[in-house]
PDB file of N, CA and C in Angstrom:
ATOM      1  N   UNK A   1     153.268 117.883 119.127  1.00  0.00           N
ATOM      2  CA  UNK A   1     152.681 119.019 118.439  1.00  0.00           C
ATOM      3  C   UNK A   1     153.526 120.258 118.724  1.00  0.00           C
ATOM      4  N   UNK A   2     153.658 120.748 117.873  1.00  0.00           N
ATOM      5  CA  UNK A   2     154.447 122.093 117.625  1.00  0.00           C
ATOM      6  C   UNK A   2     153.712 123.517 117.877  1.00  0.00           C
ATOM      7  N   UNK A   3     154.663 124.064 119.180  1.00  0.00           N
ATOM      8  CA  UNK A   3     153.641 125.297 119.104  1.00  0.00           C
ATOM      9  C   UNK A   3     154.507 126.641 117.994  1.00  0.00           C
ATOM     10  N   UNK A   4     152.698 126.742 117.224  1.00  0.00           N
ATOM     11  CA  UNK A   4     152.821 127.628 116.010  1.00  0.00           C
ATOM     12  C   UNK A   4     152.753 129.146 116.647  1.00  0.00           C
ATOM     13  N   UNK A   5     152.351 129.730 117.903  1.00  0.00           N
ATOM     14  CA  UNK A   5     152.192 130.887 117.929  1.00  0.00           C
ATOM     15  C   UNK A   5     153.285 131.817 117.913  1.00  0.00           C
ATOM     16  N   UNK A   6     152.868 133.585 117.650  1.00  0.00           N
ATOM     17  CA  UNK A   6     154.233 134.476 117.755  1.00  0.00           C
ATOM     18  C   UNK A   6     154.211 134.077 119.012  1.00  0.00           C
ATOM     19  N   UNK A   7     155.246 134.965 119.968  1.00  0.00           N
ATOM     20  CA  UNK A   7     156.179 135.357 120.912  1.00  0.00           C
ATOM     21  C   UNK A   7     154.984 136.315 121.836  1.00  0.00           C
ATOM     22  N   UNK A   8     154.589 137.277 120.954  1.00  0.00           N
ATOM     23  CA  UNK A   8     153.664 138.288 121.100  1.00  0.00           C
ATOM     24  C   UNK A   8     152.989 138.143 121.829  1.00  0.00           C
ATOM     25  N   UNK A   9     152.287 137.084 121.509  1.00  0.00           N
ATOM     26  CA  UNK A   9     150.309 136.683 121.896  1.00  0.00           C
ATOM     27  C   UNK A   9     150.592 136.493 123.551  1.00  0.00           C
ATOM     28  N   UNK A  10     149.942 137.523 124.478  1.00  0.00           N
ATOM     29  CA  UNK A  10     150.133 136.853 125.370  1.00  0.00           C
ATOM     30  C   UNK A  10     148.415 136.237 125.842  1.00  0.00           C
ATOM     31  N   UNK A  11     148.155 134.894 126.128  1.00  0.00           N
ATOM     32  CA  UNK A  11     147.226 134.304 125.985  1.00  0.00           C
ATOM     33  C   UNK A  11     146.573 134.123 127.406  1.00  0.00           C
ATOM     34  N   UNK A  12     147.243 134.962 128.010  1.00  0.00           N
ATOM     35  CA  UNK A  12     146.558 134.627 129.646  1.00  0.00           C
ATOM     36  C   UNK A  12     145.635 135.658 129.621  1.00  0.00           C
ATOM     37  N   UNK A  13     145.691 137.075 128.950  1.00  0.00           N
ATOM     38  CA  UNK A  13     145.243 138.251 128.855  1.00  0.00           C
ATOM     39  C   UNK A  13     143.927 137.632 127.753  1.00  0.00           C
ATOM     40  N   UNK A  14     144.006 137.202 126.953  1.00  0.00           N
ATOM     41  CA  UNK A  14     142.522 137.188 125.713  1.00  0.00           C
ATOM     42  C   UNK A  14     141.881 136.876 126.103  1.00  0.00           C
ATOM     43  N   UNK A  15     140.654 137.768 125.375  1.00  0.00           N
ATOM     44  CA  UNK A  15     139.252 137.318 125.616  1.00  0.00           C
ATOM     45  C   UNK A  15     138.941 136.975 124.538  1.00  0.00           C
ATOM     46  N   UNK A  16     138.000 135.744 124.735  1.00  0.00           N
ATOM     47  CA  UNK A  16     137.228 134.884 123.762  1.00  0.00           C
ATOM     48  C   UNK A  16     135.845 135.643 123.397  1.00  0.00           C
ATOM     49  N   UNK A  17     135.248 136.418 122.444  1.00  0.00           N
ATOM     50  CA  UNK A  17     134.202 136.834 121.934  1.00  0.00           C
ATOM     51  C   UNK A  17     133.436 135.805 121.241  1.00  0.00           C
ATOM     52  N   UNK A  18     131.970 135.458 121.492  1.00  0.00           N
ATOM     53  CA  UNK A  18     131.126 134.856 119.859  1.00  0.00           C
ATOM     54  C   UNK A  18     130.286 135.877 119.347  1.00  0.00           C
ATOM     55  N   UNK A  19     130.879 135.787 118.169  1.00  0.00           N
ATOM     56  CA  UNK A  19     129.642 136.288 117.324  1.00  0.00           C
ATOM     57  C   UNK A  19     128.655 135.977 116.863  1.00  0.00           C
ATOM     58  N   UNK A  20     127.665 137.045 116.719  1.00  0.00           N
ATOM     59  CA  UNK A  20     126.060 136.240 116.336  1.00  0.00           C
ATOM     60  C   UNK A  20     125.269 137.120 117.263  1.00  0.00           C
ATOM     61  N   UNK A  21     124.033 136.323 117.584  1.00  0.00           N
ATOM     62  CA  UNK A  21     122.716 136.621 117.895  1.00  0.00           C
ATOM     63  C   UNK A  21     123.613 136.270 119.572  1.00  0.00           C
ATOM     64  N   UNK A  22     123.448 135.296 119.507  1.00  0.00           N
ATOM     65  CA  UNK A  22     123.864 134.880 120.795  1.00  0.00           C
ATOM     66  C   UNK A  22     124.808 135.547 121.892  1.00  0.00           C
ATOM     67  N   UNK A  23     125.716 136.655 121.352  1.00  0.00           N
ATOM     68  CA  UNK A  23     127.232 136.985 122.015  1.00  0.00           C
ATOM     69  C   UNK A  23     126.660 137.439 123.597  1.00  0.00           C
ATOM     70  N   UNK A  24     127.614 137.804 124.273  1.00  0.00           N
ATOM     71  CA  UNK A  24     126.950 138.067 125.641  1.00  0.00           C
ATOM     72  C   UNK A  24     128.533 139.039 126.168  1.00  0.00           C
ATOM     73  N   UNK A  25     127.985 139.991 126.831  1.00  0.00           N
ATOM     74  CA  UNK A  25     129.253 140.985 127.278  1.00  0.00           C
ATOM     75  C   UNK A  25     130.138 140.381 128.056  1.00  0.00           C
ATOM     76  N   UNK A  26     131.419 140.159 128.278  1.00  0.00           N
ATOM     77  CA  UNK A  26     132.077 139.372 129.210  1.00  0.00           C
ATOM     78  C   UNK A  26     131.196 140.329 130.845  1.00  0.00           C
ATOM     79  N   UNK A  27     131.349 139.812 131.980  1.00  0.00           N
ATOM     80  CA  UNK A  27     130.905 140.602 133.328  1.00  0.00           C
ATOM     81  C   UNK A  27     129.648 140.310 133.555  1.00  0.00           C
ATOM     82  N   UNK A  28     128.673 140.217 132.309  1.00  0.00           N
ATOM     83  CA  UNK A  28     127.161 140.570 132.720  1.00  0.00           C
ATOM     84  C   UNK A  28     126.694 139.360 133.141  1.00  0.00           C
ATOM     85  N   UNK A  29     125.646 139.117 134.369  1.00  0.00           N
ATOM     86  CA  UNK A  29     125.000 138.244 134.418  1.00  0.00           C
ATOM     87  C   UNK A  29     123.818 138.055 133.602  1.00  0.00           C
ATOM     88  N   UNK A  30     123.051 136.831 133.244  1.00  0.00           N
ATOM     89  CA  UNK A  30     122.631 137.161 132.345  1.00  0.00           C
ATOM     90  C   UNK A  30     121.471 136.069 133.063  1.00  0.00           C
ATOM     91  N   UNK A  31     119.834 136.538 133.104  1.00  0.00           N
ATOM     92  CA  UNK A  31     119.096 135.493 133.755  1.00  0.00           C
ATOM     93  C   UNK A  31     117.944 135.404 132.898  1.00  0.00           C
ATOM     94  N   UNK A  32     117.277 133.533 133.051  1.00  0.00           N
ATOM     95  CA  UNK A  32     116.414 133.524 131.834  1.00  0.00           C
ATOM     96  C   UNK A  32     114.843 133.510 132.454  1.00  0.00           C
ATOM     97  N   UNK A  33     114.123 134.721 132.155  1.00  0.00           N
ATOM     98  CA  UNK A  33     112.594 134.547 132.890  1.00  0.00           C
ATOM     99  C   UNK A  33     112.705 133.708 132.148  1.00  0.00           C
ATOM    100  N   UNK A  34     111.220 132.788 132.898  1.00  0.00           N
ATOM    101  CA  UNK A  34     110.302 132.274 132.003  1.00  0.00           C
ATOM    102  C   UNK A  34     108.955 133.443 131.415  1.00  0.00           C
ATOM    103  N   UNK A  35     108.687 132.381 130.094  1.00  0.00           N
ATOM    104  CA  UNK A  35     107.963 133.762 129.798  1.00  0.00           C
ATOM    105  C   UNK A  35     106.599 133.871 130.636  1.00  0.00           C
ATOM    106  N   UNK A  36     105.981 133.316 131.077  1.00  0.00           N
ATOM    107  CA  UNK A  36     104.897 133.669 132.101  1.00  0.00           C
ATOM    108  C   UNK A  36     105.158 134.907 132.888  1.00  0.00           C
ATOM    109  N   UNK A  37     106.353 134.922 133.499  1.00  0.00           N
ATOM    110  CA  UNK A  37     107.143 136.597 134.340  1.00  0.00           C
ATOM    111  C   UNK A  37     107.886 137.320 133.344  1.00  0.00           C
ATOM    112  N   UNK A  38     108.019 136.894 131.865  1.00  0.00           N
ATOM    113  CA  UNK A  38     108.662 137.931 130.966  1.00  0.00           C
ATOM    114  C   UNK A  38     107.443 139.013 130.854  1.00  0.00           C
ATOM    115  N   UNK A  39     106.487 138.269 130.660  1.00  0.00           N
ATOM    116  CA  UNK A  39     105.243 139.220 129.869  1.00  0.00           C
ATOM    117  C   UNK A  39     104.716 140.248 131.046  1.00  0.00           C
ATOM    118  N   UNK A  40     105.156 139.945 132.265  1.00  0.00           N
ATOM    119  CA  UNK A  40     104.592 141.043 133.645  1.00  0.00           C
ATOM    120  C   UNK A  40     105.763 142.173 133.429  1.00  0.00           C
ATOM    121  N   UNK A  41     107.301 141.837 133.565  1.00  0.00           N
ATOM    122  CA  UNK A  41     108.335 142.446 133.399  1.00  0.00           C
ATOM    123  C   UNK A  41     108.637 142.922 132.139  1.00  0.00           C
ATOM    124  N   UNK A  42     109.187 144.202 131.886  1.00  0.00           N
ATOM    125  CA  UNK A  42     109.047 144.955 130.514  1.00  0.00           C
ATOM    126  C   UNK A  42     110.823 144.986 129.966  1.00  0.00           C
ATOM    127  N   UNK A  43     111.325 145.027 131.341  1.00  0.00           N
ATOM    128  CA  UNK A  43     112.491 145.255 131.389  1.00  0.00           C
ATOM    129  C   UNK A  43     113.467 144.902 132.454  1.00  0.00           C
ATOM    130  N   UNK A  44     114.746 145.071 132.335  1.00  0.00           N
ATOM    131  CA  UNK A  44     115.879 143.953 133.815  1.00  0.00           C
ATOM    132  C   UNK A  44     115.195 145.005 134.917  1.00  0.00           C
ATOM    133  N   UNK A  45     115.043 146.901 134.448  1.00  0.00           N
ATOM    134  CA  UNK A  45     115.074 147.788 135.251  1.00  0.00           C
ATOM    135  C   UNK A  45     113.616 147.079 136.445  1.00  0.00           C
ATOM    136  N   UNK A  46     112.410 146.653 135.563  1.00  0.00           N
ATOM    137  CA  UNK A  46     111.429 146.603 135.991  1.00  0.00           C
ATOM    138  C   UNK A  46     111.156 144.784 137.195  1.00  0.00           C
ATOM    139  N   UNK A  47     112.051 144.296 136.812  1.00  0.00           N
ATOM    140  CA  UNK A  47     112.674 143.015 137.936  1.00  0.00           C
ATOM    141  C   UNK A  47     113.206 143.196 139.175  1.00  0.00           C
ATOM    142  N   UNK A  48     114.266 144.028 138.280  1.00  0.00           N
ATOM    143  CA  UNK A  48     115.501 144.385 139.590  1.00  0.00           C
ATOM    144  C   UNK A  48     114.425 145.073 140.773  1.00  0.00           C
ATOM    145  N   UNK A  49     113.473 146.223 140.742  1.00  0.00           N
ATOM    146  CA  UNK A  49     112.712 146.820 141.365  1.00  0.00           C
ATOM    147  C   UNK A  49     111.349 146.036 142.063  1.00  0.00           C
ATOM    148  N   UNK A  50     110.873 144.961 141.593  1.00  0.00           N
ATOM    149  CA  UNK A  50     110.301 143.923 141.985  1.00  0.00           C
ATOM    150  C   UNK A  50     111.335 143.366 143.225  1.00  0.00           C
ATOM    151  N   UNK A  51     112.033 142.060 142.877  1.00  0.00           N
ATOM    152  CA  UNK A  51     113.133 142.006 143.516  1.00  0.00           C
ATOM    153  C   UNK A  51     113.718 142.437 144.863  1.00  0.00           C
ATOM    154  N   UNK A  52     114.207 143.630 144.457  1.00  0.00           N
ATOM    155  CA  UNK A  52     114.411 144.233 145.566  1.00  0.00           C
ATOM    156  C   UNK A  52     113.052 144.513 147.014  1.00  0.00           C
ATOM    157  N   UNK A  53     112.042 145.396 146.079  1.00  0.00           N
ATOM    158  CA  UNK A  53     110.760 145.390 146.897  1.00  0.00           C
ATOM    159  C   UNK A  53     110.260 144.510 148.034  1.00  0.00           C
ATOM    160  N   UNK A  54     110.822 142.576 147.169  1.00  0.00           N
ATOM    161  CA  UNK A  54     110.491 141.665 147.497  1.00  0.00           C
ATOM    162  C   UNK A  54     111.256 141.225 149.081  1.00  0.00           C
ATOM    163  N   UNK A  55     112.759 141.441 148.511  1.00  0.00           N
ATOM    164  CA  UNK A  55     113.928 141.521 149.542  1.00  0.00           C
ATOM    165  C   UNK A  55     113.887 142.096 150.681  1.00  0.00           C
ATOM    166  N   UNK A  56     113.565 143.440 150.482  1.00  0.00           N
ATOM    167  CA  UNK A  56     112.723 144.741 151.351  1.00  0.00           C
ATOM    168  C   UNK A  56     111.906 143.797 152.789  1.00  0.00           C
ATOM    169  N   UNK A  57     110.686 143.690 151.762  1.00  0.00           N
ATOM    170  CA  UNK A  57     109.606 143.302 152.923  1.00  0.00           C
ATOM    171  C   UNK A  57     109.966 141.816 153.548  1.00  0.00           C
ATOM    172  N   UNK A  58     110.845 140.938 152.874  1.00  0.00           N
ATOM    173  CA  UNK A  58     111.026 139.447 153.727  1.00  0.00           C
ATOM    174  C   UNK A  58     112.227 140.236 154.730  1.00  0.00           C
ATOM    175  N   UNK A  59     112.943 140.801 154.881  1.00  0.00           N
ATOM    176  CA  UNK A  59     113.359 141.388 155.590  1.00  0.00           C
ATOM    177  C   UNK A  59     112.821 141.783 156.654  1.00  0.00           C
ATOM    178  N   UNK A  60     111.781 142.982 156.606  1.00  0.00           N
ATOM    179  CA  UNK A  60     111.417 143.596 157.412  1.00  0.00           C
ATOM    180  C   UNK A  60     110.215 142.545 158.327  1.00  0.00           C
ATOM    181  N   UNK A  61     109.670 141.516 157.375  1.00  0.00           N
ATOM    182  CA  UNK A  61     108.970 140.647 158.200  1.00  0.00           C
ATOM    183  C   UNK A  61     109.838 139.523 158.755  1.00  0.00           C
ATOM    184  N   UNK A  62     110.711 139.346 158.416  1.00  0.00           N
ATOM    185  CA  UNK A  62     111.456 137.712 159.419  1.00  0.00           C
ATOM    186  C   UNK A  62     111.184 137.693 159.850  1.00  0.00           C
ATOM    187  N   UNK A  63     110.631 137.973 160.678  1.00  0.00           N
ATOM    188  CA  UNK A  63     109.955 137.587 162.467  1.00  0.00           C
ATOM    189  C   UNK A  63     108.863 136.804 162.590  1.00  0.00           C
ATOM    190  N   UNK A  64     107.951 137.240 161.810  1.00  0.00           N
ATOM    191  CA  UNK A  64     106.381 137.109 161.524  1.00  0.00           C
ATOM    192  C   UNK A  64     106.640 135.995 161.007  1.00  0.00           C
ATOM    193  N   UNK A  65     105.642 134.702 161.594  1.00  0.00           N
ATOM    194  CA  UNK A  65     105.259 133.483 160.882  1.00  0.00           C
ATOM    195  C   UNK A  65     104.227 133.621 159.978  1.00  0.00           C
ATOM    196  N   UNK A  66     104.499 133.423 158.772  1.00  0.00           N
ATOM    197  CA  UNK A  66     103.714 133.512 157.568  1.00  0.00           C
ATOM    198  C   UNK A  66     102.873 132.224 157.549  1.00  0.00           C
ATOM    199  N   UNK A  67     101.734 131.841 157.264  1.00  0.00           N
ATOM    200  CA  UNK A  67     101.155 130.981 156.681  1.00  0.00           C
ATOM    201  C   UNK A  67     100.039 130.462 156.077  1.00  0.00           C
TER     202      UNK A  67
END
């Protein structure tokens, strides 16, 4: 097989885009609630702050046997 490309293209550098409904920003992580925790959460802002909260207090309790 014959390579057809210019000289130009340098192909280590491109980014692959899809278009559509689907596309997704190259960088972003991207996570799927289920919807049971979509419908509590309004927004990523309103997770991330859950989340963290959550992170917070298992932190500050490690010690403490939970049960």
């Amino acid at each position: 097989m014959e390579d057809q490309l210019r000289e130009e293209y340098d192909l280590k550098t491109l980014k692959v885009r899809k278009i559509g409904a689907k596309r997704q920003k190259f960088g972003d992580n991207i996570i799927k609630l289920d919807s049971d925790v979509a419908e509590v959460f309004s927004n990523a802002e309103s997770v991330n702050e859950a989340l963290r909260f959550l992170i917070r207090i298992t932190k500050e309790n490690k010690d403490q046997v939970i049960f």
